[in-house]
PDB file of N, CA and C in Angstrom:
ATOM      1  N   UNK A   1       0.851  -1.182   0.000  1.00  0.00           N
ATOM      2  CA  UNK A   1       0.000   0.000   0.000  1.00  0.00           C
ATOM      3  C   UNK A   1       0.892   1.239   0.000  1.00  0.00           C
ATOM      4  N   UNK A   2       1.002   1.908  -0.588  1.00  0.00           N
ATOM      5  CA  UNK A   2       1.878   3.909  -1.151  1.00  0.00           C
ATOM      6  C   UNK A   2       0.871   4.458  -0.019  1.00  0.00           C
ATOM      7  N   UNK A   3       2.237   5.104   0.602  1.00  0.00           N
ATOM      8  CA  UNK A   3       1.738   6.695   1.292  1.00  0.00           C
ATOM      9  C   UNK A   3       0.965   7.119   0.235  1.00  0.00           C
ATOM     10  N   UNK A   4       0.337   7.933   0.804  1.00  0.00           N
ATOM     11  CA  UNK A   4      -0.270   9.634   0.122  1.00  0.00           C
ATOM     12  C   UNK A   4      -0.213  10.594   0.946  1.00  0.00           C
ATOM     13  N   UNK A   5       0.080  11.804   0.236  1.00  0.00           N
ATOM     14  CA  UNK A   5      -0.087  13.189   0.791  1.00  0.00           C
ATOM     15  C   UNK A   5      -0.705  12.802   1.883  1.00  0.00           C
ATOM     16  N   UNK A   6      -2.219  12.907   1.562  1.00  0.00           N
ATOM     17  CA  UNK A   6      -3.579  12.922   2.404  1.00  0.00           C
ATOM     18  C   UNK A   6      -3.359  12.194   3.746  1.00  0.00           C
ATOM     19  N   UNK A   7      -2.623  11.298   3.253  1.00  0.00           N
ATOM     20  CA  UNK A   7      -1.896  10.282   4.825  1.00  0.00           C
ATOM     21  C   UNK A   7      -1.212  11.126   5.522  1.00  0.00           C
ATOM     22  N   UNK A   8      -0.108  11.223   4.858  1.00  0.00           N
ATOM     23  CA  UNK A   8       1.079  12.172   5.889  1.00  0.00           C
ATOM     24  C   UNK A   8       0.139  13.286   6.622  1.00  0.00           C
ATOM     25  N   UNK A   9      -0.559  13.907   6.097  1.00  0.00           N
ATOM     26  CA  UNK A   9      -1.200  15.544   6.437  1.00  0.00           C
ATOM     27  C   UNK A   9      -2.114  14.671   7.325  1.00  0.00           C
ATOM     28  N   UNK A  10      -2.626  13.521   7.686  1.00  0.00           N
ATOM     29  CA  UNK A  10      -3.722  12.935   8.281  1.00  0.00           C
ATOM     30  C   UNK A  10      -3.076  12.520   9.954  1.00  0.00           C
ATOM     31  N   UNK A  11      -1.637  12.101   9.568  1.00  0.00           N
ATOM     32  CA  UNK A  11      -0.608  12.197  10.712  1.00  0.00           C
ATOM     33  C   UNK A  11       0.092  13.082  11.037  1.00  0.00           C
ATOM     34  N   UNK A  12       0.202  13.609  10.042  1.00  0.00           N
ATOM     35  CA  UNK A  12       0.646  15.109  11.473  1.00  0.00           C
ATOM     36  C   UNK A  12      -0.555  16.021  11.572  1.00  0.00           C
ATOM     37  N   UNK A  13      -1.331  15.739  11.610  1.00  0.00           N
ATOM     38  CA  UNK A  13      -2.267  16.990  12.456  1.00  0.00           C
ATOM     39  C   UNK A  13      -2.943  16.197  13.430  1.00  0.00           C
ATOM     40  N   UNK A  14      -2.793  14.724  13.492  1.00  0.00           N
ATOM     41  CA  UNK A  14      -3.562  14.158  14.560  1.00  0.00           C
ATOM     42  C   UNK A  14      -2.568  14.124  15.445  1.00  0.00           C
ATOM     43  N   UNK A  15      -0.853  14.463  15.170  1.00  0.00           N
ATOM     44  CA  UNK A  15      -0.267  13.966  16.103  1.00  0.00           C
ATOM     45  C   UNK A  15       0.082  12.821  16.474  1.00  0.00           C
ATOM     46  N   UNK A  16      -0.160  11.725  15.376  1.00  0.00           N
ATOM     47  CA  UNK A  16      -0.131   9.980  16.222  1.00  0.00           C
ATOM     48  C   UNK A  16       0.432   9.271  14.930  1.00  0.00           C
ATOM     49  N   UNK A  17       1.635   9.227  15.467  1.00  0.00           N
ATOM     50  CA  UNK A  17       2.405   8.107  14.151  1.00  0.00           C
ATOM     51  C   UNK A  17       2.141   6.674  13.956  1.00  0.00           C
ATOM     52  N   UNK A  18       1.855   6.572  15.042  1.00  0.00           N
ATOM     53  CA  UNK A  18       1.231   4.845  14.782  1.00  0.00           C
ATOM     54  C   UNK A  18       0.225   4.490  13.999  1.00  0.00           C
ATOM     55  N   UNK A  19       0.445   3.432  13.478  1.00  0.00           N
ATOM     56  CA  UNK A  19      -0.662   3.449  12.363  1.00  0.00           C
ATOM     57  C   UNK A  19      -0.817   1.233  12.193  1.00  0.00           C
ATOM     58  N   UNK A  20      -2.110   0.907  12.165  1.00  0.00           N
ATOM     59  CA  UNK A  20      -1.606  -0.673  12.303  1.00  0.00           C
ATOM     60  C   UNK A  20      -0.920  -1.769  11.251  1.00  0.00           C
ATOM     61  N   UNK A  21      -1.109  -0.720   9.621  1.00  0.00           N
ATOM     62  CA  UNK A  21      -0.191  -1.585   8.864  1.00  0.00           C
ATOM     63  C   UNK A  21       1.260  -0.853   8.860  1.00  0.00           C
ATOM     64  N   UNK A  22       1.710  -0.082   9.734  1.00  0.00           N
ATOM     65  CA  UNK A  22       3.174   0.078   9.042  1.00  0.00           C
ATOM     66  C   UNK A  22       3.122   1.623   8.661  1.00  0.00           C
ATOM     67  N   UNK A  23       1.881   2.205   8.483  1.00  0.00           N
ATOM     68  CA  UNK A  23       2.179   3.788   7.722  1.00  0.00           C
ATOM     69  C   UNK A  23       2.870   4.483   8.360  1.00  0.00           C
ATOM     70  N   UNK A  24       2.867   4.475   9.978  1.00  0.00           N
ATOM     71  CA  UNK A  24       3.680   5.859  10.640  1.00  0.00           C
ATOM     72  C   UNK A  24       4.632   5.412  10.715  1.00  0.00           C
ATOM     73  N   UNK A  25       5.665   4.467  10.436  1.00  0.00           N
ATOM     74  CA  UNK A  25       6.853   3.800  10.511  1.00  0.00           C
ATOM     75  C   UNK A  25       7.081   4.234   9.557  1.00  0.00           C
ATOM     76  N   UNK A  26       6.221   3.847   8.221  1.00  0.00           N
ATOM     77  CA  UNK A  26       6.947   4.625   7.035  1.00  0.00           C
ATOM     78  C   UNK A  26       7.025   5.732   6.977  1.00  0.00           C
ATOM     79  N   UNK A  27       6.457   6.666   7.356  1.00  0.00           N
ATOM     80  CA  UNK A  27       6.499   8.377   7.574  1.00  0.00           C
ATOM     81  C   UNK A  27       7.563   9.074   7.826  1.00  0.00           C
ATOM     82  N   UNK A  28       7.806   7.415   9.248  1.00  0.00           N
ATOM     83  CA  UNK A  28       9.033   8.606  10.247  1.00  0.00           C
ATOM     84  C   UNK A  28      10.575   8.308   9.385  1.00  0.00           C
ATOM     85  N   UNK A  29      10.615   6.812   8.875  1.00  0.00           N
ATOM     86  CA  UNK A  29      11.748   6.499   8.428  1.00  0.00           C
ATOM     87  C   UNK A  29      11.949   7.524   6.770  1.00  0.00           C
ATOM     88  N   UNK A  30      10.550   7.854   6.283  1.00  0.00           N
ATOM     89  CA  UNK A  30      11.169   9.033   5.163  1.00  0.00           C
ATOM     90  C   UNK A  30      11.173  10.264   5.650  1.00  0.00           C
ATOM     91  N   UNK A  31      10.514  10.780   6.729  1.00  0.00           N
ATOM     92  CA  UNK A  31      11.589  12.008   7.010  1.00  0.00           C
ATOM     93  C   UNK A  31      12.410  11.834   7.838  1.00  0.00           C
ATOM     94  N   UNK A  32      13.012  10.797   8.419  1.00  0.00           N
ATOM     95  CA  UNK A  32      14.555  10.694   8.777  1.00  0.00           C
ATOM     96  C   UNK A  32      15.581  10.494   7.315  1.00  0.00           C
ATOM     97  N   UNK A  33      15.061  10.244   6.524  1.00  0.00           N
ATOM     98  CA  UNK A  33      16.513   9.756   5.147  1.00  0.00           C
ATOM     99  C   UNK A  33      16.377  11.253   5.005  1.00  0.00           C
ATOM    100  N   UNK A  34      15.697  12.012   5.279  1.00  0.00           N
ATOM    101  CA  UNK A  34      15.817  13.376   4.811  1.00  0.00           C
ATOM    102  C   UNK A  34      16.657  14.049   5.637  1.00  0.00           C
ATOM    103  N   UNK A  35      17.216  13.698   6.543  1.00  0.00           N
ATOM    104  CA  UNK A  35      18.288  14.613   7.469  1.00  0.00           C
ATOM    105  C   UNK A  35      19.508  13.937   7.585  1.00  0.00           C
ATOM    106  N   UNK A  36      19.388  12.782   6.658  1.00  0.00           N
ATOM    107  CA  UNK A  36      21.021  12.601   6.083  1.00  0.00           C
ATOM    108  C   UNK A  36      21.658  12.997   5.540  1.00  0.00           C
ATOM    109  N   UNK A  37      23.502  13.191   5.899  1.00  0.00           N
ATOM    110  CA  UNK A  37      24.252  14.210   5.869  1.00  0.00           C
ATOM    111  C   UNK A  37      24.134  14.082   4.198  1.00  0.00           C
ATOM    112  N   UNK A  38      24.765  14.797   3.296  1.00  0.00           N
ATOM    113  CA  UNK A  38      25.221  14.669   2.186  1.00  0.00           C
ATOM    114  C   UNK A  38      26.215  13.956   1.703  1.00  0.00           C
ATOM    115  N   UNK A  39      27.084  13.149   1.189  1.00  0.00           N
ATOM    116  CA  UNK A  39      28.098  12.004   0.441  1.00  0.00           C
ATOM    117  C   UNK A  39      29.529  13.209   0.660  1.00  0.00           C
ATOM    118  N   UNK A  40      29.778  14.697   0.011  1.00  0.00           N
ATOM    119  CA  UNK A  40      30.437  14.787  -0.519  1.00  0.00           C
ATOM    120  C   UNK A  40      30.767  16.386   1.057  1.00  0.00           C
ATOM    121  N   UNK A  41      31.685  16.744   1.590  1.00  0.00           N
ATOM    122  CA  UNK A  41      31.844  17.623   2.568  1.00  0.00           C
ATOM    123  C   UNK A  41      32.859  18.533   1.315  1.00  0.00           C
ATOM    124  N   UNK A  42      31.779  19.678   2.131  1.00  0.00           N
ATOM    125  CA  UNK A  42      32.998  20.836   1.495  1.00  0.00           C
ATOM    126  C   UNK A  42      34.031  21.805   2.286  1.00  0.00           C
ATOM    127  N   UNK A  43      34.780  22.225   2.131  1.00  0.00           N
ATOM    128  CA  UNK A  43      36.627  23.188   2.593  1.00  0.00           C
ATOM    129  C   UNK A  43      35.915  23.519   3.937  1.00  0.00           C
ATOM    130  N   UNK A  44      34.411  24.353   3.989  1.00  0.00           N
ATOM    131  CA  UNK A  44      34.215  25.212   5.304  1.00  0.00           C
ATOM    132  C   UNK A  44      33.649  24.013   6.175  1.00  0.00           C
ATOM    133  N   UNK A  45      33.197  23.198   5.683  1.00  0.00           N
ATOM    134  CA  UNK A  45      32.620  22.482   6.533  1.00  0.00           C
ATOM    135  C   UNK A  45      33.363  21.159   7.052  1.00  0.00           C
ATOM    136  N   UNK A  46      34.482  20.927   6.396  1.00  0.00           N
ATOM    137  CA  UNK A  46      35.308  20.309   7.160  1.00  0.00           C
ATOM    138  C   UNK A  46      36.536  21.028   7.996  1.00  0.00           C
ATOM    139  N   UNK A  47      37.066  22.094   7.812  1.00  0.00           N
ATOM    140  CA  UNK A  47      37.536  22.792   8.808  1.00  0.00           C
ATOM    141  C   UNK A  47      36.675  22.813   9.776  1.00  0.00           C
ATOM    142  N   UNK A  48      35.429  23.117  10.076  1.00  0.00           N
ATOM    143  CA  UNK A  48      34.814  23.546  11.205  1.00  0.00           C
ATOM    144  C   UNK A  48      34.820  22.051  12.373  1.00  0.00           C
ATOM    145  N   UNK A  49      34.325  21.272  11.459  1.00  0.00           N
ATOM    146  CA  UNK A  49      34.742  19.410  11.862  1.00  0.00           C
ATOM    147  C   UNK A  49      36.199  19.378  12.595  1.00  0.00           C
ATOM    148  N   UNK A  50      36.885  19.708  12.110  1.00  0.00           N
ATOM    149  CA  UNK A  50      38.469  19.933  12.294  1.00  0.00           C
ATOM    150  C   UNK A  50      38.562  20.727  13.568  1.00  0.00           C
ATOM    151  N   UNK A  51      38.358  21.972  13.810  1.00  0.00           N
ATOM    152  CA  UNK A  51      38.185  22.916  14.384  1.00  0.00           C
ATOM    153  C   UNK A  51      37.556  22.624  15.788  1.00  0.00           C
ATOM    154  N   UNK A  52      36.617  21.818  15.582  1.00  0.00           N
ATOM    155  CA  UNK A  52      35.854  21.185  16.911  1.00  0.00           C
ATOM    156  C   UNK A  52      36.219  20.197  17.334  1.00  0.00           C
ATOM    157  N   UNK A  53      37.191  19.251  16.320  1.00  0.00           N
ATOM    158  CA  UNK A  53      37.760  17.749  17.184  1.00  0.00           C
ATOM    159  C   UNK A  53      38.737  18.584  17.884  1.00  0.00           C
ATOM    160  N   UNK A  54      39.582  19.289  17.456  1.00  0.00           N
ATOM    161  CA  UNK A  54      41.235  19.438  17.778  1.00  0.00           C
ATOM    162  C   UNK A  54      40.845  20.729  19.306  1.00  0.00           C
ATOM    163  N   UNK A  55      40.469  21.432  19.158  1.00  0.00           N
ATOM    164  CA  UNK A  55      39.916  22.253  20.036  1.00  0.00           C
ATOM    165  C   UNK A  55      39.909  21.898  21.375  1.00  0.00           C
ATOM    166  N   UNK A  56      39.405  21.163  21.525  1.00  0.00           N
ATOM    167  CA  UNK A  56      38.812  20.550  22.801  1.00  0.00           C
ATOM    168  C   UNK A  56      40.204  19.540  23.466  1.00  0.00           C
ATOM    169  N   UNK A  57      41.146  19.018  22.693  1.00  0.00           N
ATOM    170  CA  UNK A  57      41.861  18.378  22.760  1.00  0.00           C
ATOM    171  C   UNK A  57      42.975  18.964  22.817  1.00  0.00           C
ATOM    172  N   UNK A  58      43.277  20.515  22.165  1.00  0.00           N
ATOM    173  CA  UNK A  58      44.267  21.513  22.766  1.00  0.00           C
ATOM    174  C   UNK A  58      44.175  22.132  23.941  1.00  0.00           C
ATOM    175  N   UNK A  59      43.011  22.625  23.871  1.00  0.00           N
ATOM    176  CA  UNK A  59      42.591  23.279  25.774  1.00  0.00           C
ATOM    177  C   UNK A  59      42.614  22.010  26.744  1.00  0.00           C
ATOM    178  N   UNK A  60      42.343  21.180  26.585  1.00  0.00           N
ATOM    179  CA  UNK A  60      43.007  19.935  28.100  1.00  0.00           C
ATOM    180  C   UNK A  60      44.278  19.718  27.574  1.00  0.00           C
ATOM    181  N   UNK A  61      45.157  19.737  26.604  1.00  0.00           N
ATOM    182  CA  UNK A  61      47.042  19.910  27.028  1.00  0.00           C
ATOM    183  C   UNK A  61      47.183  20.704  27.786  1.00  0.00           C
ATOM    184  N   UNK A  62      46.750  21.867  27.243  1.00  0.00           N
ATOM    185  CA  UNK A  62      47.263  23.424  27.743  1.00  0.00           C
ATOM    186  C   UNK A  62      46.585  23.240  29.519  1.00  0.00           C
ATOM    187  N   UNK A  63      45.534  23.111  29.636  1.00  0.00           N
ATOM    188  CA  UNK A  63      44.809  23.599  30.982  1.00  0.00           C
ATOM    189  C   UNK A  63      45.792  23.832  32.192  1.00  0.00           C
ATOM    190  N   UNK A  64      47.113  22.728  32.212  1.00  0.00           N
ATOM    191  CA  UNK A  64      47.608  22.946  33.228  1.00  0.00           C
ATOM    192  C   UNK A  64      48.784  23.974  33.481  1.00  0.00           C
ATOM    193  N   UNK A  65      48.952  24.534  32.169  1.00  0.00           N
ATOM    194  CA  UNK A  65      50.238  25.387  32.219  1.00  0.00           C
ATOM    195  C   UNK A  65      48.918  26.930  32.384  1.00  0.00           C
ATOM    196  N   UNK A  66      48.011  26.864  31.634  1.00  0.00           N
ATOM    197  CA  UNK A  66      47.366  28.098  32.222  1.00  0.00           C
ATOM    198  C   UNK A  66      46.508  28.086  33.049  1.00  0.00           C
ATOM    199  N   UNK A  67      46.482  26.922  33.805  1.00  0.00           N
ATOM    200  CA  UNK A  67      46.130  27.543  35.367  1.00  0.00           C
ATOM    201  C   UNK A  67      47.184  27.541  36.332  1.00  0.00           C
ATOM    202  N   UNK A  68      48.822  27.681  35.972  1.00  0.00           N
ATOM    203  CA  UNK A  68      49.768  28.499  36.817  1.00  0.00           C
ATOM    204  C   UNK A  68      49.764  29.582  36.524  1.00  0.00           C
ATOM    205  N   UNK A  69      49.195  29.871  34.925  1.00  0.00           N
ATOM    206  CA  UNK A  69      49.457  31.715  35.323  1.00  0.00           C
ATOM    207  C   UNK A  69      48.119  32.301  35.849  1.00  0.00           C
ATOM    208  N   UNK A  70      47.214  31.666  35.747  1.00  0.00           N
ATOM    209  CA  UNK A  70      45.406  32.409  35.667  1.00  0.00           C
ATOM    210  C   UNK A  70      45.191  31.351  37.028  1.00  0.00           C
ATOM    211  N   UNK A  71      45.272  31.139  38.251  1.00  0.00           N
ATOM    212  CA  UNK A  71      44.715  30.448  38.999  1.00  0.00           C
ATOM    213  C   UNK A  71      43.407  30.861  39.264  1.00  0.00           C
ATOM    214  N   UNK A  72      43.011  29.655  39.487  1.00  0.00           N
ATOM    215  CA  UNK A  72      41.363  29.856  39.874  1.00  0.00           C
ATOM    216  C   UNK A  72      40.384  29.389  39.408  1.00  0.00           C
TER     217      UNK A  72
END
Protein backbone atom coordinates (compact mmCIF):
# COMPACT_ATOMS: atom_id res chain seq x y z
CA UNK A 1 0.00 0.00 0.00
CA UNK A 2 1.88 3.91 -1.15
CA UNK A 3 1.74 6.70 1.29
CA UNK A 4 -0.27 9.63 0.12
CA UNK A 5 -0.09 13.19 0.79
CA UNK A 6 -3.58 12.92 2.40
CA UNK A 7 -1.90 10.28 4.83
CA UNK A 8 1.08 12.17 5.89
CA UNK A 9 -1.20 15.54 6.44
CA UNK A 10 -3.72 12.94 8.28
CA UNK A 11 -0.61 12.20 10.71
CA UNK A 12 0.65 15.11 11.47
CA UNK A 13 -2.27 16.99 12.46
CA UNK A 14 -3.56 14.16 14.56
CA UNK A 15 -0.27 13.97 16.10
CA UNK A 16 -0.13 9.98 16.22
CA UNK A 17 2.40 8.11 14.15
CA UNK A 18 1.23 4.84 14.78
CA UNK A 19 -0.66 3.45 12.36
CA UNK A 20 -1.61 -0.67 12.30
CA UNK A 21 -0.19 -1.59 8.86
CA UNK A 22 3.17 0.08 9.04
CA UNK A 23 2.18 3.79 7.72
CA UNK A 24 3.68 5.86 10.64
CA UNK A 25 6.85 3.80 10.51
CA UNK A 26 6.95 4.63 7.03
CA UNK A 27 6.50 8.38 7.57
CA UNK A 28 9.03 8.61 10.25
CA UNK A 29 11.75 6.50 8.43
CA UNK A 30 11.17 9.03 5.16
CA UNK A 31 11.59 12.01 7.01
CA UNK A 32 14.55 10.69 8.78
CA UNK A 33 16.51 9.76 5.15
CA UNK A 34 15.82 13.38 4.81
CA UNK A 35 18.29 14.61 7.47
CA UNK A 36 21.02 12.60 6.08
CA UNK A 37 24.25 14.21 5.87
CA UNK A 38 25.22 14.67 2.19
CA UNK A 39 28.10 12.00 0.44
CA UNK A 40 30.44 14.79 -0.52
CA UNK A 41 31.84 17.62 2.57
CA UNK A 42 33.00 20.84 1.49
CA UNK A 43 36.63 23.19 2.59
CA UNK A 44 34.21 25.21 5.30
CA UNK A 45 32.62 22.48 6.53
CA UNK A 46 35.31 20.31 7.16
CA UNK A 47 37.54 22.79 8.81
CA UNK A 48 34.81 23.55 11.21
CA UNK A 49 34.74 19.41 11.86
CA UNK A 50 38.47 19.93 12.29
CA UNK A 51 38.19 22.92 14.38
CA UNK A 52 35.85 21.18 16.91
CA UNK A 53 37.76 17.75 17.18
CA UNK A 54 41.23 19.44 17.78
CA UNK A 55 39.92 22.25 20.04
CA UNK A 56 38.81 20.55 22.80
CA UNK A 57 41.86 18.38 22.76
CA UNK A 58 44.27 21.51 22.77
CA UNK A 59 42.59 23.28 25.77
CA UNK A 60 43.01 19.94 28.10
CA UNK A 61 47.04 19.91 27.03
CA UNK A 62 47.26 23.42 27.74
CA UNK A 63 44.81 23.60 30.98
CA UNK A 64 47.61 22.95 33.23
CA UNK A 65 50.24 25.39 32.22
CA UNK A 66 47.37 28.10 32.22
CA UNK A 67 46.13 27.54 35.37
CA UNK A 68 49.77 28.50 36.82
CA UNK A 69 49.46 31.72 35.32
CA UNK A 70 45.41 32.41 35.67
CA UNK A 71 44.72 30.45 39.00
CA UNK A 72 41.36 29.86 39.87
Amino acid sequence: MALQTRDLYFHLSAGDLYCGDGQGRLFVFAYAKGLVPSDTVGPTRYAIGLVMFCLPLVSAMLEPYVDQFWPG
